[in-house]
PDB file of N, CA and C in Angstrom:
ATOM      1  N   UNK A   1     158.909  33.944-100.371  1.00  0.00           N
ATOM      2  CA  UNK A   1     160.215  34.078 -99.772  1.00  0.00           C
ATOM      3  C   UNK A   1     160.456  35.513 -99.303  1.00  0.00           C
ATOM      4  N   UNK A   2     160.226  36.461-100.139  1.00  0.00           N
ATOM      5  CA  UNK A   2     159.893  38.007-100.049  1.00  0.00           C
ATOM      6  C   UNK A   2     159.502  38.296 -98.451  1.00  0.00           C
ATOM      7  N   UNK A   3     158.527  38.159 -98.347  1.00  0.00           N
ATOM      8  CA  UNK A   3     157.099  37.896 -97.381  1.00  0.00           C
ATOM      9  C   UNK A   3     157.759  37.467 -96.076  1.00  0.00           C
ATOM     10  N   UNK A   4     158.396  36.369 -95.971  1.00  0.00           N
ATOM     11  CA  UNK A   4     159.252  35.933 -94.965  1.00  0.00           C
ATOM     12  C   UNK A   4     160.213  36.689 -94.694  1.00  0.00           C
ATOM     13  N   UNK A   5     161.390  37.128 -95.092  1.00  0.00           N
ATOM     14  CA  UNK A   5     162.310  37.887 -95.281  1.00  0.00           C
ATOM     15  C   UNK A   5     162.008  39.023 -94.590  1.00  0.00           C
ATOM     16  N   UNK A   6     160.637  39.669 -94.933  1.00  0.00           N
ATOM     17  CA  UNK A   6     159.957  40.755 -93.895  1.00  0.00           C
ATOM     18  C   UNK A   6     159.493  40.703 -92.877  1.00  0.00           C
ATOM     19  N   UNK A   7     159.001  39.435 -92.650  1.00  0.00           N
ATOM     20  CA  UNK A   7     158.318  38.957 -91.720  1.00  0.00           C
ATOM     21  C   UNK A   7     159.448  38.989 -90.335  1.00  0.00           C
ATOM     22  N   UNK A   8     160.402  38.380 -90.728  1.00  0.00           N
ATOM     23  CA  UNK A   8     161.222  37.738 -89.760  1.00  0.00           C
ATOM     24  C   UNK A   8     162.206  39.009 -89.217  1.00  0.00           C
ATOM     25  N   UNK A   9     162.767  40.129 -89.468  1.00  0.00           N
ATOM     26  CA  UNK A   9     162.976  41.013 -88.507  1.00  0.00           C
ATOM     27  C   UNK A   9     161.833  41.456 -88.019  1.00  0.00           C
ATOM     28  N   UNK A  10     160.679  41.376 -88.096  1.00  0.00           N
ATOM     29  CA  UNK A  10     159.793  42.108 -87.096  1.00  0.00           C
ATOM     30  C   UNK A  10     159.231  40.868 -86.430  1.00  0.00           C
ATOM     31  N   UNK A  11     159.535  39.622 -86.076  1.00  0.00           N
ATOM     32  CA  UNK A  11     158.933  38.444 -85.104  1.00  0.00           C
ATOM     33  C   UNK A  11     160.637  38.956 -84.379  1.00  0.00           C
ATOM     34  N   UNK A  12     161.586  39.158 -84.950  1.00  0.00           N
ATOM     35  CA  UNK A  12     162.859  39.194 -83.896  1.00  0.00           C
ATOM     36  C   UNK A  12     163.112  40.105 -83.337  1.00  0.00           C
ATOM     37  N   UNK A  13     162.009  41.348 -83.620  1.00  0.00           N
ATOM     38  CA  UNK A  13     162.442  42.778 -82.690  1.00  0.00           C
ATOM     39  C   UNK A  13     161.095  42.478 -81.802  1.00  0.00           C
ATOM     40  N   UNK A  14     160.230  41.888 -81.925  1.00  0.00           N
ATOM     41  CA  UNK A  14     158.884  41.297 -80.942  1.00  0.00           C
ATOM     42  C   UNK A  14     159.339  40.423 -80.308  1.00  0.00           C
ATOM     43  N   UNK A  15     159.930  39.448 -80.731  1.00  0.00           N
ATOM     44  CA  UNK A  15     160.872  38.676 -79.573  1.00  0.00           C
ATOM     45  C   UNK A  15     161.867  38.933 -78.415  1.00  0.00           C
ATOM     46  N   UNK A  16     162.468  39.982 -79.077  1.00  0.00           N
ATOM     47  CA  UNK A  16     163.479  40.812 -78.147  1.00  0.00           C
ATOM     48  C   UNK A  16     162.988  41.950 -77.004  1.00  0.00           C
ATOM     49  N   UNK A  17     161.727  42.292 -78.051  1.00  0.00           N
ATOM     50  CA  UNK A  17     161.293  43.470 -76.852  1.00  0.00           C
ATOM     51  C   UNK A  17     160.514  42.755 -75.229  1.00  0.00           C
ATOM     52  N   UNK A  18     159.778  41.407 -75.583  1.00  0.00           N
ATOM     53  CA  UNK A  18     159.107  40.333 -75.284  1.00  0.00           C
ATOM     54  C   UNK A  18     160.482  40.018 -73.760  1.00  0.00           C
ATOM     55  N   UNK A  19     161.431  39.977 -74.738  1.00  0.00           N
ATOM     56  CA  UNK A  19     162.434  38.904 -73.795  1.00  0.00           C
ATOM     57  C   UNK A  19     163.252  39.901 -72.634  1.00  0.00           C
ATOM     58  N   UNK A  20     163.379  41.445 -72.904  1.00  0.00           N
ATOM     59  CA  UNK A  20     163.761  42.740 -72.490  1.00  0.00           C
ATOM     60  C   UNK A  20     162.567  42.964 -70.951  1.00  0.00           C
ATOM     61  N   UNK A  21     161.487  42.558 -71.750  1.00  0.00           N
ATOM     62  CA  UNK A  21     160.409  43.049 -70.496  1.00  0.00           C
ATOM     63  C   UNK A  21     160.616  41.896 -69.358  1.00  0.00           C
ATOM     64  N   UNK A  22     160.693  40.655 -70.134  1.00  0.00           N
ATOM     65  CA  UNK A  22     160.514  39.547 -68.824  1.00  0.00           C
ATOM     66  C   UNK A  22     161.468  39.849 -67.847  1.00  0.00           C
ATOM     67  N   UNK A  23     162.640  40.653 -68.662  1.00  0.00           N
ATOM     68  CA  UNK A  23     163.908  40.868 -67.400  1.00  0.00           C
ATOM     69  C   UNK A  23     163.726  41.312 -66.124  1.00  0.00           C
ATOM     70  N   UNK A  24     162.519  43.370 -67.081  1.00  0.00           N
ATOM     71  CA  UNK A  24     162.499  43.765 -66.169  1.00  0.00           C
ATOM     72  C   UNK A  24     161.753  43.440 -65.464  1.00  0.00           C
ATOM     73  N   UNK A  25     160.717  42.695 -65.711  1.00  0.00           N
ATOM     74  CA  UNK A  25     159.668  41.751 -64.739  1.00  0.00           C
ATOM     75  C   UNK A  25     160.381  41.158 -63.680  1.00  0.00           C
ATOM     76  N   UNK A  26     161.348  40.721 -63.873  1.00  0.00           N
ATOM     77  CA  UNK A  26     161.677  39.535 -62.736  1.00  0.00           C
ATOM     78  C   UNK A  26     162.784  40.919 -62.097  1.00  0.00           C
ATOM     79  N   UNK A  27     163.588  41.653 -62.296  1.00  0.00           N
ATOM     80  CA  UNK A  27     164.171  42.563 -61.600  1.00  0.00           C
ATOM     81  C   UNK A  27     163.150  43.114 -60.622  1.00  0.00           C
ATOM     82  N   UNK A  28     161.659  43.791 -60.693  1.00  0.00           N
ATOM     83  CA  UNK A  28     160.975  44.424 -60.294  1.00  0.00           C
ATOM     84  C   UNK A  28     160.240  43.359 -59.071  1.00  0.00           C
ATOM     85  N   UNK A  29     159.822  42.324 -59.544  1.00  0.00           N
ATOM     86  CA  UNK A  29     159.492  41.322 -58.897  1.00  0.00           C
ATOM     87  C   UNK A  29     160.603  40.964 -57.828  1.00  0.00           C
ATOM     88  N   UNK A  30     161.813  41.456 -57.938  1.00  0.00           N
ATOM     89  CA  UNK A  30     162.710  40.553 -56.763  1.00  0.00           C
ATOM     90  C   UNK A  30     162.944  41.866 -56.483  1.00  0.00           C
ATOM     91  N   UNK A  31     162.955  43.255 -56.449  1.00  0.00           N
ATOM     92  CA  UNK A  31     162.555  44.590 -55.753  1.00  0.00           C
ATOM     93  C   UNK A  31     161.903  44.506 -54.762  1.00  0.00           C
ATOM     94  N   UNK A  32     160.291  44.161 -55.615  1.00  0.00           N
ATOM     95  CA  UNK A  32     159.296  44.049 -54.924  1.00  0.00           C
ATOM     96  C   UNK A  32     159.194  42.833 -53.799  1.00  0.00           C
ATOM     97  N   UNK A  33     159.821  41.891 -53.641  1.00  0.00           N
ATOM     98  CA  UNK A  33     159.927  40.723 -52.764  1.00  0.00           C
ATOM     99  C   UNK A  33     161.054  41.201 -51.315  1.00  0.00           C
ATOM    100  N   UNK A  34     162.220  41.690 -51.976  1.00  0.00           N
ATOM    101  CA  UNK A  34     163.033  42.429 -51.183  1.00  0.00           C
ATOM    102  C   UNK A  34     162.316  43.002 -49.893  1.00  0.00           C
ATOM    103  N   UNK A  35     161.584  43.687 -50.879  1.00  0.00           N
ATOM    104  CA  UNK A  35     160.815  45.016 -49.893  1.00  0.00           C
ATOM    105  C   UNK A  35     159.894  44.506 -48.817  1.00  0.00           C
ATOM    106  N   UNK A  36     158.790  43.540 -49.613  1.00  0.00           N
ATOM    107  CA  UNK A  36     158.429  43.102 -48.745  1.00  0.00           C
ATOM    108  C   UNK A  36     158.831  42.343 -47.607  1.00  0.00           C
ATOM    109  N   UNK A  37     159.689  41.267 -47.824  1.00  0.00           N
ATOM    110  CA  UNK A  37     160.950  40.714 -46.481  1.00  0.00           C
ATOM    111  C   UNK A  37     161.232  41.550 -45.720  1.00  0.00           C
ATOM    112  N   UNK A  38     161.740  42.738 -46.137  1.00  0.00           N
ATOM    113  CA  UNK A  38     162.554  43.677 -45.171  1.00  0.00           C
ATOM    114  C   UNK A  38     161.444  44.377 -44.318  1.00  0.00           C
ATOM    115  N   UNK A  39     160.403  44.651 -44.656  1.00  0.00           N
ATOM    116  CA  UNK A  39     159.142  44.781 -44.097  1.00  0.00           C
ATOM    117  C   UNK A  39     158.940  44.515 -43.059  1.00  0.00           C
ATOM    118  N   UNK A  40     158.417  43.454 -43.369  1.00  0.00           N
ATOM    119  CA  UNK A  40     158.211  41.697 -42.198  1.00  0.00           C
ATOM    120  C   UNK A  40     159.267  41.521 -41.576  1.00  0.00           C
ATOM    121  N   UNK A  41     160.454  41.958 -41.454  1.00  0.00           N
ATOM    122  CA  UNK A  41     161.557  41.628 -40.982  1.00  0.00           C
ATOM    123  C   UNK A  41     160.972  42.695 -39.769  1.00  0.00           C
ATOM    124  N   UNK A  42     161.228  43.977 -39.960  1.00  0.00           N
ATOM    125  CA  UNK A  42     160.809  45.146 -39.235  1.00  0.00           C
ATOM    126  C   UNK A  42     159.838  44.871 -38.667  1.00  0.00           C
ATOM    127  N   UNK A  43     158.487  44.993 -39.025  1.00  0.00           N
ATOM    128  CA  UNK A  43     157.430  44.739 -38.068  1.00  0.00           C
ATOM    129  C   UNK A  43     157.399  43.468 -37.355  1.00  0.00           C
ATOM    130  N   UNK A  44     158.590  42.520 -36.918  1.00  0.00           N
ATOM    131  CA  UNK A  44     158.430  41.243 -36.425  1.00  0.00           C
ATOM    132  C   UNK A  44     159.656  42.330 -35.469  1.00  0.00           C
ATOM    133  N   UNK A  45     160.886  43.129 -35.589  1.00  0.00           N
ATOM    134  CA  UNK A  45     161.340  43.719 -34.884  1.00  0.00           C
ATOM    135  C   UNK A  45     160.359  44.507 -33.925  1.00  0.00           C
ATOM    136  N   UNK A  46     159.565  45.504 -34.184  1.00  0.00           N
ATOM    137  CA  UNK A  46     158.699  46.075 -33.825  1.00  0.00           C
ATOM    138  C   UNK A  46     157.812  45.612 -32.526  1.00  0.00           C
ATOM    139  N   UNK A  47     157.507  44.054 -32.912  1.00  0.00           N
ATOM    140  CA  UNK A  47     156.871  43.676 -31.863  1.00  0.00           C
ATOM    141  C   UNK A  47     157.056  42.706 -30.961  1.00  0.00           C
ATOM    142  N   UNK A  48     158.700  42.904 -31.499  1.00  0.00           N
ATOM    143  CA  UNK A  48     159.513  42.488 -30.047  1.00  0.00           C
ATOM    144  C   UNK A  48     159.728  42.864 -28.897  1.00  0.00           C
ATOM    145  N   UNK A  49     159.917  44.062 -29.530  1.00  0.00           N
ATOM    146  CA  UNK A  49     160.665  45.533 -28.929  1.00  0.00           C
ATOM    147  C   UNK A  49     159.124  45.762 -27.978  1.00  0.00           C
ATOM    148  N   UNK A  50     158.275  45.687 -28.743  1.00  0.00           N
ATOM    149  CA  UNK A  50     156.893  46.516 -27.681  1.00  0.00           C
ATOM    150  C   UNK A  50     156.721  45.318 -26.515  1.00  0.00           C
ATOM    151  N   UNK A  51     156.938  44.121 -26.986  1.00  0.00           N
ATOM    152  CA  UNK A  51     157.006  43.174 -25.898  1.00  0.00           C
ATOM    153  C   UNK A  51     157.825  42.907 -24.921  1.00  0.00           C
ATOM    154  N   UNK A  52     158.756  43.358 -25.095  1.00  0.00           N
ATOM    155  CA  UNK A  52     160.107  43.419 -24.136  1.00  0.00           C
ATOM    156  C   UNK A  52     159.585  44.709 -23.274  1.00  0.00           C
ATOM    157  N   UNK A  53     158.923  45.640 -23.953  1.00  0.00           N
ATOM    158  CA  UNK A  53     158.589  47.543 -23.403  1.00  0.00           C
ATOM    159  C   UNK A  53     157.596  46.845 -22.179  1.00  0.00           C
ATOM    160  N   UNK A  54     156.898  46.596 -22.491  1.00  0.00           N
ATOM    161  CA  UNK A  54     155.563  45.845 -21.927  1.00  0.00           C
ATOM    162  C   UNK A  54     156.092  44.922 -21.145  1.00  0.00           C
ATOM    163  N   UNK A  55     156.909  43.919 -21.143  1.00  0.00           N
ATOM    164  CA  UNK A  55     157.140  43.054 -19.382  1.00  0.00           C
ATOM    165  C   UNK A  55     158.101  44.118 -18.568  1.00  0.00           C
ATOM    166  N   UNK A  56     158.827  44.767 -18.826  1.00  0.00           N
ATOM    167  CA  UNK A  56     159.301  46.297 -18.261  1.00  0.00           C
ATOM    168  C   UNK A  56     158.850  46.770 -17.258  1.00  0.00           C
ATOM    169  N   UNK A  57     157.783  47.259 -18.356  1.00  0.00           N
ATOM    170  CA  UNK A  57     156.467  48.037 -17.433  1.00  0.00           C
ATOM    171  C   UNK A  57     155.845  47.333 -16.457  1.00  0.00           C
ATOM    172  N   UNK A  58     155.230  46.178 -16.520  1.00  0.00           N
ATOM    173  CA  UNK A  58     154.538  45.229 -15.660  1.00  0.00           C
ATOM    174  C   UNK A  58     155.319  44.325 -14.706  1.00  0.00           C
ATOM    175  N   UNK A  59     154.367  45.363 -13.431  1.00  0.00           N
ATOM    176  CA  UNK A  59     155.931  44.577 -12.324  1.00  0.00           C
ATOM    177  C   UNK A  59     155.285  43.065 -12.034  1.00  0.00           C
TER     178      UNK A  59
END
């Protein structure tokens, strides 16, 4: 019973630290997704813009 008693705040501060990281996992992960969208957003701007530059130019 002892044994348990000890056991079990340290499975609940391993659980917590466990459950703390997944957060910042998924915060960092939807950072990182952000970023990339906004990216791809831009370079799909980018090569609009050079395509529009380009029938311009070409009479």
């Amino acid at each position: 019973m002892a044994a348990v008693l000890s056991v079990a705040p340290l499975f609940g501060l391993v659980g917590f630290a466990l459950h703390t990281l997944w957060v910042v996992t998924i915060v960092v992960l939807a950072l990182g997704l952000g970023y990339v969208l906004a990216n791809a957003r831009q370079d799909r701007r980018e090569i609009i813009e050079q395509r529009e530059e380009d029938a311009e130019r070409t009479p």
